[in-house]
Protein backbone atom coordinates (compact mmCIF):
# COMPACT_ATOMS: atom_id res chain seq x y z
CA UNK A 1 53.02 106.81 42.73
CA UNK A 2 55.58 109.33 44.62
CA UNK A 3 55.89 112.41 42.51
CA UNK A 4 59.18 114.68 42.58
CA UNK A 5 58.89 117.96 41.32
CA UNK A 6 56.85 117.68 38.05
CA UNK A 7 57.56 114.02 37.75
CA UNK A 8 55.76 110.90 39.04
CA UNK A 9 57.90 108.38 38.81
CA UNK A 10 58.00 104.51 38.86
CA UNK A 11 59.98 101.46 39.46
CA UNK A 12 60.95 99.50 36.71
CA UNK A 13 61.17 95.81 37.04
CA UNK A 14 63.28 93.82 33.88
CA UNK A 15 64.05 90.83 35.33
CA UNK A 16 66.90 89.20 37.29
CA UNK A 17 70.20 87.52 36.70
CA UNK A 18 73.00 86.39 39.28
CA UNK A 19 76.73 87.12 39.32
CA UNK A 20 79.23 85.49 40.92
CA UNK A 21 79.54 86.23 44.57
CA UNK A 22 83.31 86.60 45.00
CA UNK A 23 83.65 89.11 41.91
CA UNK A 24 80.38 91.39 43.24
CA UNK A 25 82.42 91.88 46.18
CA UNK A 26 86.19 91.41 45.20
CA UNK A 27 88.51 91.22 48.52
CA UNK A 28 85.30 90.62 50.85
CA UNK A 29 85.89 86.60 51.99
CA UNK A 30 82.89 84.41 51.11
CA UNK A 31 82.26 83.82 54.99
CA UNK A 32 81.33 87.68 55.54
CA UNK A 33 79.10 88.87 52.23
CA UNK A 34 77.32 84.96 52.19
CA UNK A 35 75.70 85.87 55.42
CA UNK A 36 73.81 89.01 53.49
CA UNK A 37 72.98 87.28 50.42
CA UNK A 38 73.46 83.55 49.74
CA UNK A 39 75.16 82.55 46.32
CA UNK A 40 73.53 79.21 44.49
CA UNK A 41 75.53 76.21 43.63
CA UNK A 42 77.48 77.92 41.01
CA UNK A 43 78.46 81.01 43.50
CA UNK A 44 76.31 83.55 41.83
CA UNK A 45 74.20 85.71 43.99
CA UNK A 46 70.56 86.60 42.85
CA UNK A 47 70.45 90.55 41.35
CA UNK A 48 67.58 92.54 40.25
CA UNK A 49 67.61 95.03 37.05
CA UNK A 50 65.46 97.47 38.52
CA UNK A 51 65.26 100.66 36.45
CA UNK A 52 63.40 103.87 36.69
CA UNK A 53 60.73 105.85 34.75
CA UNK A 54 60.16 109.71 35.08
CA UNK A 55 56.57 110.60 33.44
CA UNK A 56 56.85 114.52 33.11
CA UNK A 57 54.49 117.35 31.00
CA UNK A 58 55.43 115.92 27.57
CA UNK A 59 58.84 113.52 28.44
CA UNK A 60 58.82 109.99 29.46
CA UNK A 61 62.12 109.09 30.54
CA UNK A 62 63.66 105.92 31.24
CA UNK A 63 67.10 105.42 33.52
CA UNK A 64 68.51 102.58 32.13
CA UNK A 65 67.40 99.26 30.54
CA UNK A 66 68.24 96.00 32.20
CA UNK A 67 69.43 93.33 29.82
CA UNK A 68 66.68 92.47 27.33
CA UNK A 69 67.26 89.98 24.70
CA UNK A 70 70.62 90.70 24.34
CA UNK A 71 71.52 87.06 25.07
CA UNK A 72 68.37 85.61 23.69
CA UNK A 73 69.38 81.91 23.26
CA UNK A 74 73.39 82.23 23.80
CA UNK A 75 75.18 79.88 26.48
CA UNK A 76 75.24 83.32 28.30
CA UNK A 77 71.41 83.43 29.31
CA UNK A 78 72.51 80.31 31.45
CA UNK A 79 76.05 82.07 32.70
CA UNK A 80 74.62 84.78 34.36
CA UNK A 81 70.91 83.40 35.24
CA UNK A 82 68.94 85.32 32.83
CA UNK A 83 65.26 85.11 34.46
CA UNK A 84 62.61 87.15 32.50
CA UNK A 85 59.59 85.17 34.06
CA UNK A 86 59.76 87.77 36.47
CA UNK A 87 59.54 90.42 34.91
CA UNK A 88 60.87 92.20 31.36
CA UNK A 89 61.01 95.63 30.11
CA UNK A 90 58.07 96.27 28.02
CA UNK A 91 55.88 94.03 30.21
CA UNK A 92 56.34 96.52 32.99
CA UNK A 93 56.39 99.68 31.31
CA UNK A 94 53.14 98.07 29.74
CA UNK A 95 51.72 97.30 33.60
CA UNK A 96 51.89 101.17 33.47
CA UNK A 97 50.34 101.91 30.65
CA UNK A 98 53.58 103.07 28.54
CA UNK A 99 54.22 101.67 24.96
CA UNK A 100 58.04 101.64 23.99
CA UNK A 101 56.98 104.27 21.15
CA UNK A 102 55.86 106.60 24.08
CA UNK A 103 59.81 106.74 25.85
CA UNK A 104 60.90 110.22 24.76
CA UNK A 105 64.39 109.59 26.68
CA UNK A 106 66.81 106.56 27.51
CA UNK A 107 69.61 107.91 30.35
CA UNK A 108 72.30 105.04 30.24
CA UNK A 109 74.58 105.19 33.17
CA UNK A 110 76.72 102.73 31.47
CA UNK A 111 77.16 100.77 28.48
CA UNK A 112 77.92 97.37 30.22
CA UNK A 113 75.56 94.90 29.27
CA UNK A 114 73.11 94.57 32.03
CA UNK A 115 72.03 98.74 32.17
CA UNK A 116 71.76 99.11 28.40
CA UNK A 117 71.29 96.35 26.75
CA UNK A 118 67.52 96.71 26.63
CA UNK A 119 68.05 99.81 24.54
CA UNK A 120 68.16 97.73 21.23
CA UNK A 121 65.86 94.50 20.56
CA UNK A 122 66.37 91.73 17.51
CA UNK A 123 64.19 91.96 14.67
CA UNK A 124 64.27 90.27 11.89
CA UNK A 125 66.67 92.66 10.82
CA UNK A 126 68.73 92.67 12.60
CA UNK A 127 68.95 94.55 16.34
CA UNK A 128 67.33 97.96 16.35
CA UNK A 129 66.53 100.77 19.06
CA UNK A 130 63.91 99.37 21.40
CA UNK A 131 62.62 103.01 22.00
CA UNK A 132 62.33 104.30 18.14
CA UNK A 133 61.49 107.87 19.21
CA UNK A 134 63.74 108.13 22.25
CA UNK A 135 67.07 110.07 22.65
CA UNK A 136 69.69 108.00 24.74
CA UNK A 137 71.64 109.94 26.58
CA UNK A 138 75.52 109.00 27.78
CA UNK A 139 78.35 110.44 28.43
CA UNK A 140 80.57 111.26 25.72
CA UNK A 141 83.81 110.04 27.34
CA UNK A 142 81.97 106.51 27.91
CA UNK A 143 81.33 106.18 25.17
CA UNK A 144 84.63 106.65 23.20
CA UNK A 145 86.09 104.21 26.38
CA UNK A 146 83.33 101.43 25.68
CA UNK A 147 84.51 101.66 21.56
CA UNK A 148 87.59 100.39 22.71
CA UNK A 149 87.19 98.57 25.85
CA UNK A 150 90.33 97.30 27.90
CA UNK A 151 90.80 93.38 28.78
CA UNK A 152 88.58 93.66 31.71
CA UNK A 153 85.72 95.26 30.57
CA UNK A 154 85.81 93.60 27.14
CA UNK A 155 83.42 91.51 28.30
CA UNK A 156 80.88 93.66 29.38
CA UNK A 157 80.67 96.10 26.41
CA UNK A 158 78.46 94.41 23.68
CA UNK A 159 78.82 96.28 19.69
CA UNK A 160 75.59 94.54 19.02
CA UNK A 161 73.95 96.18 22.11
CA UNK A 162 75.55 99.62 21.59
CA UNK A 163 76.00 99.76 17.75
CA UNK A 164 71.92 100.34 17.17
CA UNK A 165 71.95 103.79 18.66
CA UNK A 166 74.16 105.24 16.92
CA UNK A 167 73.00 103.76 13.58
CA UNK A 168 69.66 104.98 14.33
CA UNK A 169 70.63 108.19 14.82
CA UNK A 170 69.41 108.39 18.52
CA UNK A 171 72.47 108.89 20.43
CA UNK A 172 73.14 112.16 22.68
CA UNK A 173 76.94 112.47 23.75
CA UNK A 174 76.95 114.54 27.18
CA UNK A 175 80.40 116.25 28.55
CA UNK A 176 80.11 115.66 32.64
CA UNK A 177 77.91 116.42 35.08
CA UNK A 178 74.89 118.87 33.94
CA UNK A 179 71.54 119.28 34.36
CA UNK A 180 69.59 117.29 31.94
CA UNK A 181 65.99 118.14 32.57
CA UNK A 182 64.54 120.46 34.65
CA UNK A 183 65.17 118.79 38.15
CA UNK A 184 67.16 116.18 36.77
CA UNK A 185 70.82 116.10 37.28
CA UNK A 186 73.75 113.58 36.11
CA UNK A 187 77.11 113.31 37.58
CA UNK A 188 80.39 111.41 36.57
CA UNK A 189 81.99 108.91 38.94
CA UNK A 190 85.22 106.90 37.40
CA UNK A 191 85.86 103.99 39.77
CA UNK A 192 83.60 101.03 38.59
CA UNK A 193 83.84 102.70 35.17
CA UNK A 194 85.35 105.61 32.97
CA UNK A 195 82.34 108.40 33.20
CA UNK A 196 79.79 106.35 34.21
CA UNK A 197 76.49 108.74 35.15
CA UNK A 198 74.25 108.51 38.10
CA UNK A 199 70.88 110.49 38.01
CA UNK A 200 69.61 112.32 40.64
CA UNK A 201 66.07 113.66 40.68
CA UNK A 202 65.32 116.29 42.92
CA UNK A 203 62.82 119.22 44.31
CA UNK A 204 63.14 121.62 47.24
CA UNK A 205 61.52 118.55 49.19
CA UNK A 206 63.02 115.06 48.17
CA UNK A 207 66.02 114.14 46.26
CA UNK A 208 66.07 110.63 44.72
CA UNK A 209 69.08 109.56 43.38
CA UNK A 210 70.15 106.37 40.76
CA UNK A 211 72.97 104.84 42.12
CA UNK A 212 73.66 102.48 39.56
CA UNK A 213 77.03 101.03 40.10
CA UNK A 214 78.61 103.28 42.49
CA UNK A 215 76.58 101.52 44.87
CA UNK A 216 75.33 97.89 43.31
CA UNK A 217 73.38 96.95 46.78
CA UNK A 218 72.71 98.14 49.82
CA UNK A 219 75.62 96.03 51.04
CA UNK A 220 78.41 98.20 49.32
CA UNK A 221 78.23 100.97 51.96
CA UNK A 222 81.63 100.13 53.49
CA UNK A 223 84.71 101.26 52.15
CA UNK A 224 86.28 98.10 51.11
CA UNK A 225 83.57 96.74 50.05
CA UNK A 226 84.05 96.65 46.21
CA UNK A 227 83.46 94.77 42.85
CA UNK A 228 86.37 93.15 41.65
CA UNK A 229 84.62 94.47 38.04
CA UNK A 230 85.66 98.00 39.42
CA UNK A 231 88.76 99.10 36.98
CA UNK A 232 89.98 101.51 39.80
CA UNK A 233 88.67 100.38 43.34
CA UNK A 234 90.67 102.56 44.92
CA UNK A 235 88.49 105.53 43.25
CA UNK A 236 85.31 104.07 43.93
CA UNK A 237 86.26 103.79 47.87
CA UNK A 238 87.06 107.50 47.48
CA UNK A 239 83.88 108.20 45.42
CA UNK A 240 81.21 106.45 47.56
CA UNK A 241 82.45 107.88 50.85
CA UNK A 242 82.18 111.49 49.13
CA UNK A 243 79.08 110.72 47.95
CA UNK A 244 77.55 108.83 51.26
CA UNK A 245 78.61 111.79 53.15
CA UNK A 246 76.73 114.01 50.96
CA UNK A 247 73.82 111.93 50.74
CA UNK A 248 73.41 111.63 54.94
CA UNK A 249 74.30 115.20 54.84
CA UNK A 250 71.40 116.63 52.44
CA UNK A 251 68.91 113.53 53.32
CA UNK A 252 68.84 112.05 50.04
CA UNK A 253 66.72 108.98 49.36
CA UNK A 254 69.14 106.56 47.45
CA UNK A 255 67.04 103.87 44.34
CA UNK A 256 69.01 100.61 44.06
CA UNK A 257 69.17 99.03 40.72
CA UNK A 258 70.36 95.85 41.52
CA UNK A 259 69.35 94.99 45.30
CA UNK A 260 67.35 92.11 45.30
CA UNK A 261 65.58 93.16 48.15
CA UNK A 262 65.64 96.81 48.62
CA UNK A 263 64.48 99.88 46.07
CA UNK A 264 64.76 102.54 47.89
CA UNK A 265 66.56 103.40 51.57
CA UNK A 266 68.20 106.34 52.91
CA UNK A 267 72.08 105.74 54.58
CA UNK A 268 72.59 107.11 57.59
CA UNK A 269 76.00 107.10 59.88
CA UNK A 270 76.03 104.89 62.64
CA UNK A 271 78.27 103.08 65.70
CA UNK A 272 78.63 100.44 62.74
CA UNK A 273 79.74 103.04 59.40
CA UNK A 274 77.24 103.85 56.61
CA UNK A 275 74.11 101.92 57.31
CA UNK A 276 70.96 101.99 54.97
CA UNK A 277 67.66 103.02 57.26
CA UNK A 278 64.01 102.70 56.02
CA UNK A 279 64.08 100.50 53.25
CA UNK A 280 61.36 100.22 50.99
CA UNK A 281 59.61 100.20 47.79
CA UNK A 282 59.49 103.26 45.70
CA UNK A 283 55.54 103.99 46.26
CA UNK A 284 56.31 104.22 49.84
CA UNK A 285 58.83 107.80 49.19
């Protein structure tokens, strides 16, 4: 496994689930995005939940969650093409040898269903925290926005998912961009959401960086490419093109969370814009 800094890190495979085609990439026609990835007979294209784990002297931290059970036996497992054959949560952090007792730290980018709603599992009990001795860590201002979602988002923000955390006592409220952890930095970005956080993970050698939302796939690059889910897509033109530049600029190594074919690539400015170059799994950093 690729180690940054004092961290070895590893890709976390939860599963897959599909969204519809037209609404992943909002004023794009059909003609242009089915060419890079081919919806199925109800328009959804195929997306991964891939999230990340950090093992560190004493901290095992985990960047996001993927679904989980969240829609265990709801019309919505069929909606959005719920697949856990794959792959779920605790079977992969298992694979590695990591119990969910053993997470010391959740980072949630966002609170819409499919980054965080593996952070709380039914019981007979009702839901609870999946990770019992973990902190979860999001930003303050998302989550006062996700306690009172708008019409369009509505959807996405789940009580059930979100309410266990802070009933369990587990929930640390961050104020913008800071350093976290030693070599582990978060940073605000508005567009697709109100302060949602993307991680970056970095030594004098390699920077890694969570993308999360700001960039869904590696087929986002371009400016007007955009998620109709974005509530200001306007800002998250601006934000990615900042943020691209940068990342050409200071050679970072970008981790896609919902690419179904790519982990990890670095863009790089061509003749033909923002282009992603040497894709590949995260062992291969």
């Amino acid at each position: 496994m690729p180690d940054i800094g004092p961290y070895s890190l590893y890709s976390i495979e939860t599963g897959r689930f599909g969204l519809d085609g037209g609404a992943m990439f909002g004023i794009v026609p059909k003609p242009l995005w089915s060419k890079r990835i081919a919806p199925d007979e109800s328009n959804r294209i195929p997306l991964h939940m891939r999230c990340l784990l950090l093992e560190g002297p004493n901290r095992l931290i985990l960047v996001d969650t993927g679904i989980g059970d969240v829609f265990a036996g709801t019309k919505y497992e069929d909606i959005y093409a719920v697949d856990h054959e794959y792959a779920t949560l605790e079977g992969s952090l298992s694979e590695h040898g990591v119990s969910a007792g053993e997470v010391t730290d959740v980072i949630l980018t966002h609170l819409h269903f499919d980054h965080c709603g593996g952070a709380t599992r039914a019981t007979e009990d009702g839901r609870k925290v999946r990770f019992p001795n973990a902190t979860y860590h999001v930003q303050k201002e998302h989550w006062q926005w996700a306690q009172d979602p708008n019409p369009k988002e509505q959807g996405s923000f789940l009580r059930r998912a979100l309410a266990p955390i802070n009933d369990a006592g587990r929930l640390h409220l961050l104020e913008g961009g800071q350093t976290l952890f030693p070599g582990i930095t978060v940073e605000c970005v508005h567009g697709h959401t109100q302060a949602q956080q993307i991680v970056r993970v970095s030594d004098p050698d390699t920077t890694l960086v969570f993308v999360a939302d700001l960039l869904p796939t590696t087929h986002h690059l371009a400016p007007t490419w955009t998620m109709a889910y974005d509530v200001r897509p306007l800002q998250t033109m601006e934000e990615k093109g900042a943020f691209l530049r940068r990342a050409v600029n200071e050679e970072w190594n970008l981790f896609f969370e919902h690419d179904p074919d790519v982990a990890v690539g670095c863009p790089r400015e061509t003749d033909r814009g923002m282009q992603i170059e040497d894709p590949r799994p995260l062992p291969d950093l």
